[in-house]
N, C-alpha and C. Protein backbone atom coordinates (compact mmCIF):
# COMPACT_ATOMS: atom_id res chain seq x y z
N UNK A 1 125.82 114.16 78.18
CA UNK A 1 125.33 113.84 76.85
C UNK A 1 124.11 112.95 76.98
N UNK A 2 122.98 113.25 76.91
CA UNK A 2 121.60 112.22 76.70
C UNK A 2 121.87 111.13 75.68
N UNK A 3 121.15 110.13 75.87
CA UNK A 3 121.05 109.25 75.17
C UNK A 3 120.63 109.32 73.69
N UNK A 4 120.36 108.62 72.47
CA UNK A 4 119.24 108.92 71.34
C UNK A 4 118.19 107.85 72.21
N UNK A 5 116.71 108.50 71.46
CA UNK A 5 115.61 107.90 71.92
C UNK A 5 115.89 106.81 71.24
N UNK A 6 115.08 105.65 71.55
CA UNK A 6 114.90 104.05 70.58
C UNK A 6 114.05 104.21 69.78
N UNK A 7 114.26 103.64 69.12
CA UNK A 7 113.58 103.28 67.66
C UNK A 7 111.77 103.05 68.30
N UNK A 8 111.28 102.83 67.00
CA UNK A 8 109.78 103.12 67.63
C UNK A 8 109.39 101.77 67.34
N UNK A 9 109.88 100.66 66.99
CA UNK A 9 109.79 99.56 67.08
C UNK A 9 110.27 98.91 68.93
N UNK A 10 111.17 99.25 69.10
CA UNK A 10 112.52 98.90 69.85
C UNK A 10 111.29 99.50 71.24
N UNK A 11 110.73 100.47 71.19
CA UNK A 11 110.18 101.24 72.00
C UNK A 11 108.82 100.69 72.51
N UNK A 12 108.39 99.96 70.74
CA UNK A 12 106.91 99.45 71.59
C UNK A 12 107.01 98.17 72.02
N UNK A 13 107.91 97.38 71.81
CA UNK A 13 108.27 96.32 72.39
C UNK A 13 108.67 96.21 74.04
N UNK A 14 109.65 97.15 74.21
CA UNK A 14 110.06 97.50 75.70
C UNK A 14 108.57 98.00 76.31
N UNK A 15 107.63 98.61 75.64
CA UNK A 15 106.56 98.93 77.20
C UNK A 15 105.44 97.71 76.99
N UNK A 16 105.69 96.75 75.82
CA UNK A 16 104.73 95.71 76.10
C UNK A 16 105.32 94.88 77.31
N UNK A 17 106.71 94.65 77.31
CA UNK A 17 107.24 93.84 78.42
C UNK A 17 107.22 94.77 79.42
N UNK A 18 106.79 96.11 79.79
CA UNK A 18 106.84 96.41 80.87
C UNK A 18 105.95 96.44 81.42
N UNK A 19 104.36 96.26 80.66
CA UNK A 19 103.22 95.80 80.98
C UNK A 19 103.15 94.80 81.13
N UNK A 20 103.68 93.71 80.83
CA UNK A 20 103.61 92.38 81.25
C UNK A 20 104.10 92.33 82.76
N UNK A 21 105.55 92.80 83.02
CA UNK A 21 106.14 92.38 83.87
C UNK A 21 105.47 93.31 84.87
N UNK A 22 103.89 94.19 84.70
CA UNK A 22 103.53 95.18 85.78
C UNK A 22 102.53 94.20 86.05
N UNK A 23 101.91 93.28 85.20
CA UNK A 23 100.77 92.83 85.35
C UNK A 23 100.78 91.03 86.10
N UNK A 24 102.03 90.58 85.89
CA UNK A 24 102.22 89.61 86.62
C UNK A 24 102.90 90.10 88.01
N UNK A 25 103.58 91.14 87.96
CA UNK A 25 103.92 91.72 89.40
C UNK A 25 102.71 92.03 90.05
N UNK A 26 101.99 92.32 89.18
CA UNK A 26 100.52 92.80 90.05
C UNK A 26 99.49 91.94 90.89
N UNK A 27 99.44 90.83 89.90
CA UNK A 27 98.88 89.49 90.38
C UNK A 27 99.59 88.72 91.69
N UNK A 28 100.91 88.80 91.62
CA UNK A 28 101.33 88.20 92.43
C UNK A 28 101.26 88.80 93.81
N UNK A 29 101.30 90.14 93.84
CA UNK A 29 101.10 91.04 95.00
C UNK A 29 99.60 91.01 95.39
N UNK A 30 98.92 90.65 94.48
CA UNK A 30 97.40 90.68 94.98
C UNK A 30 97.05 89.52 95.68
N UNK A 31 97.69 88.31 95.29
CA UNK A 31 97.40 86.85 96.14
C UNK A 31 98.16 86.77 97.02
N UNK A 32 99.11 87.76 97.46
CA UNK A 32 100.27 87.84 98.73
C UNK A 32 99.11 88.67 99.81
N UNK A 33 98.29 89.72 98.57
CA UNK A 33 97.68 90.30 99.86
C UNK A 33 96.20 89.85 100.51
N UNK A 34 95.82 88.61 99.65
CA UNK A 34 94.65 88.27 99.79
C UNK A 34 94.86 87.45 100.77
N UNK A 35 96.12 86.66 100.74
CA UNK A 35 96.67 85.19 101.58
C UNK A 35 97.04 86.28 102.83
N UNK A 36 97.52 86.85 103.16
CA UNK A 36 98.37 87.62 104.20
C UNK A 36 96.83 88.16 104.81
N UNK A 37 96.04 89.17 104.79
CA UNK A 37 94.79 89.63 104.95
C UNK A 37 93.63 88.17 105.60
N UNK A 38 93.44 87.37 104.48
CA UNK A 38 92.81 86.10 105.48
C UNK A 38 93.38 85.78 106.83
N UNK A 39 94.81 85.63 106.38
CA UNK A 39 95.54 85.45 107.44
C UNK A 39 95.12 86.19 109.02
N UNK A 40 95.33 86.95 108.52
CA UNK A 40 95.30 88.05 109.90
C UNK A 40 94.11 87.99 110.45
N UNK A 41 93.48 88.22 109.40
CA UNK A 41 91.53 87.86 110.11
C UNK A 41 91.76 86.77 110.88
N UNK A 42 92.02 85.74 110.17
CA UNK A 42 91.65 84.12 111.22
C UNK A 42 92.66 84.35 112.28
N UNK A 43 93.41 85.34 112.14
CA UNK A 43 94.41 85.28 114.00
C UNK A 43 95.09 84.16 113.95
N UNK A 44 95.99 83.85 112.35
CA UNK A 44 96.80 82.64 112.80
C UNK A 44 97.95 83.46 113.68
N UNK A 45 98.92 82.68 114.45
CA UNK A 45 100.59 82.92 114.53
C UNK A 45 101.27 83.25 113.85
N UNK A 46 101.25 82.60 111.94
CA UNK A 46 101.96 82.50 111.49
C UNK A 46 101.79 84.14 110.57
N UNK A 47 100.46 84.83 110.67
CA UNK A 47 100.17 85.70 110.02
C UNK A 47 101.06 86.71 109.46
N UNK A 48 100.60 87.40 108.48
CA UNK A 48 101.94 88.52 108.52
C UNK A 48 101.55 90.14 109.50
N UNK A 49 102.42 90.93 109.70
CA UNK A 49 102.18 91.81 110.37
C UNK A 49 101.33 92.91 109.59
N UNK A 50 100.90 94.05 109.85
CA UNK A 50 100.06 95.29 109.20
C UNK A 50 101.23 96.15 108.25
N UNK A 51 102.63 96.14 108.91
CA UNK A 51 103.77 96.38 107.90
C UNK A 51 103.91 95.84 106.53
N UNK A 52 103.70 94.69 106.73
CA UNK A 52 104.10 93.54 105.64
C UNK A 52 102.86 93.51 104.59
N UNK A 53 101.92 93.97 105.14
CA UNK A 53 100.48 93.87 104.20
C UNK A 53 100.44 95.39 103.40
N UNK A 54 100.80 96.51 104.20
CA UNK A 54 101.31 98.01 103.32
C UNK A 54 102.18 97.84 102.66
N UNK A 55 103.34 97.07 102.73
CA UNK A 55 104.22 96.97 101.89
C UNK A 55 104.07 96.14 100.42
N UNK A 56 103.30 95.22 100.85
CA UNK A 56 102.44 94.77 99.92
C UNK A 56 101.77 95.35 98.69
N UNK A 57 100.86 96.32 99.50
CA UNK A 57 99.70 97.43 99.00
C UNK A 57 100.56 98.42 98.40
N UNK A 58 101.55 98.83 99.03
CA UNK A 58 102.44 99.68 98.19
C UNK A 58 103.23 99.76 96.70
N UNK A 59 103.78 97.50 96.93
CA UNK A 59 104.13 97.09 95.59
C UNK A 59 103.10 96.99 94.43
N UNK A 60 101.57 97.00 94.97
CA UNK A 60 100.64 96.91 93.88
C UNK A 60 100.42 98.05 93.18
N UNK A 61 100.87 99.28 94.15
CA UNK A 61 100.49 100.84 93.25
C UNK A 61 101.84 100.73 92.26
N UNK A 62 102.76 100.31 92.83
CA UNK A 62 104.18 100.07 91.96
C UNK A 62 104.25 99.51 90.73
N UNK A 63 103.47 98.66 90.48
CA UNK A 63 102.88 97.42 89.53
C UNK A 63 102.35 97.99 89.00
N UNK A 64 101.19 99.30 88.85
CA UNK A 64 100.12 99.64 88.61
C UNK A 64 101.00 101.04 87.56
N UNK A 65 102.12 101.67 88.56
CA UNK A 65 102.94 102.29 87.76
C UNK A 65 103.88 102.14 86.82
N UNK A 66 103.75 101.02 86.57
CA UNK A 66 104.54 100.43 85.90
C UNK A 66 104.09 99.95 84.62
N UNK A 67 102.69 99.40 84.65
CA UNK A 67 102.11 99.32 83.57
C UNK A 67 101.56 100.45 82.94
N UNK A 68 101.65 101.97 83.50
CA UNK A 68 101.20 102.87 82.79
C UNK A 68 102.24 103.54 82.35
N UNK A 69 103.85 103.51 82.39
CA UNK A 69 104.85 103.61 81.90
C UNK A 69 105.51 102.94 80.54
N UNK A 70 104.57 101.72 80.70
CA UNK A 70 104.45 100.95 79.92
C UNK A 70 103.54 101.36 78.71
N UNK A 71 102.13 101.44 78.88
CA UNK A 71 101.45 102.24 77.87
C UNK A 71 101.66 103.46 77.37
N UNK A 72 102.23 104.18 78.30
CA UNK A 72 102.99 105.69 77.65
C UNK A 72 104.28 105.31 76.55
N UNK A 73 104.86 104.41 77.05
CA UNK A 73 106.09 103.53 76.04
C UNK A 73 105.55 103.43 74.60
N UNK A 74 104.50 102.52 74.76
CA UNK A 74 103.96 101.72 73.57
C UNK A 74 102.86 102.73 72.74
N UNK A 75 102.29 103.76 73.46
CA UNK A 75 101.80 105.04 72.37
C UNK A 75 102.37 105.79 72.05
N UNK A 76 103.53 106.08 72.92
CA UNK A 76 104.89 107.08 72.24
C UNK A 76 104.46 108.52 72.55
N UNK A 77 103.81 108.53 73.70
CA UNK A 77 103.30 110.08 73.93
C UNK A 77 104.32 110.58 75.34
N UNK A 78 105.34 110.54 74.86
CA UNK A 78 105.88 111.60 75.96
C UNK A 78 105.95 112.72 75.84
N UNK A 79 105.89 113.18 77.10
CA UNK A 79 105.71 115.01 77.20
C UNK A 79 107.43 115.84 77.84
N UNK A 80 107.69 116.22 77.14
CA UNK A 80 108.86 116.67 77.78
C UNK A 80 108.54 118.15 77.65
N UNK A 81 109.23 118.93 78.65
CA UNK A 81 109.24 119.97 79.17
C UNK A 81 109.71 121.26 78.67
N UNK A 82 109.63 121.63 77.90
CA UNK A 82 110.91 122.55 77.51
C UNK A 82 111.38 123.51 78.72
N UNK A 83 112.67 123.38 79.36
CA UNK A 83 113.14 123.86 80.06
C UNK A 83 113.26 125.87 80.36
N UNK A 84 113.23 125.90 78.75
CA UNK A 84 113.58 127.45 78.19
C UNK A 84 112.31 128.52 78.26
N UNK A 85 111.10 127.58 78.21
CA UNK A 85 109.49 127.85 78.32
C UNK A 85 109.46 128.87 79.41
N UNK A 86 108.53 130.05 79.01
CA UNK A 86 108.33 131.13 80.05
C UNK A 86 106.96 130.80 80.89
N UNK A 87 107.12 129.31 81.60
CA UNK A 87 105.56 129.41 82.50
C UNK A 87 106.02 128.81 83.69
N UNK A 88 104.49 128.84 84.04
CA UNK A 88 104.52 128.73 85.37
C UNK A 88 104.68 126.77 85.56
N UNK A 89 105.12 126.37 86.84
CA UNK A 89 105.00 124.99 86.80
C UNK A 89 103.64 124.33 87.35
């Protein structure tokens, strides 16, 4: 049984906070990767590894998807599929 969709109030509220929470996730991953990246240049010890800096880079595309899940939320343009449709994918 699917859910009912939310209200279109209820709806633009949830992708403003999901743009928020993409855009401070975003920031924070960007000064992890700016601090981590100096790091490595200056050849401290304490640096982080080339793992730890992709993983990084990875959470920022994450962040990035997140805020556009978010704007699809808050314009209310989803595309759904019709399953029954005679085309091609």
């Amino acid at each position: 049984m699917a859910t009912p969709p939310l209200p279109p109030a209820t709806q633009r509220l949830v992708g403003l906070l999901l743009i928020f929470s993409g855009a401070l996730l975003g920031i924070g991953l960007l000064l992890r990767v700016a601090v981590g990246a100096y790091s490595w240049n200056a050849g401290r010890p304490d640096s982080p590894s080339a793992f730890m800096l992709s993983v990084n880079l990875v959470g920022l595309l994450a962040s990035g998807l997140l805020m556009r899940v978010g704007l699809r939320m808050r314009r209310g343009t989803s595309v759904h599929r019709n399953p029954n449709a005679d085309e091609i994918l």
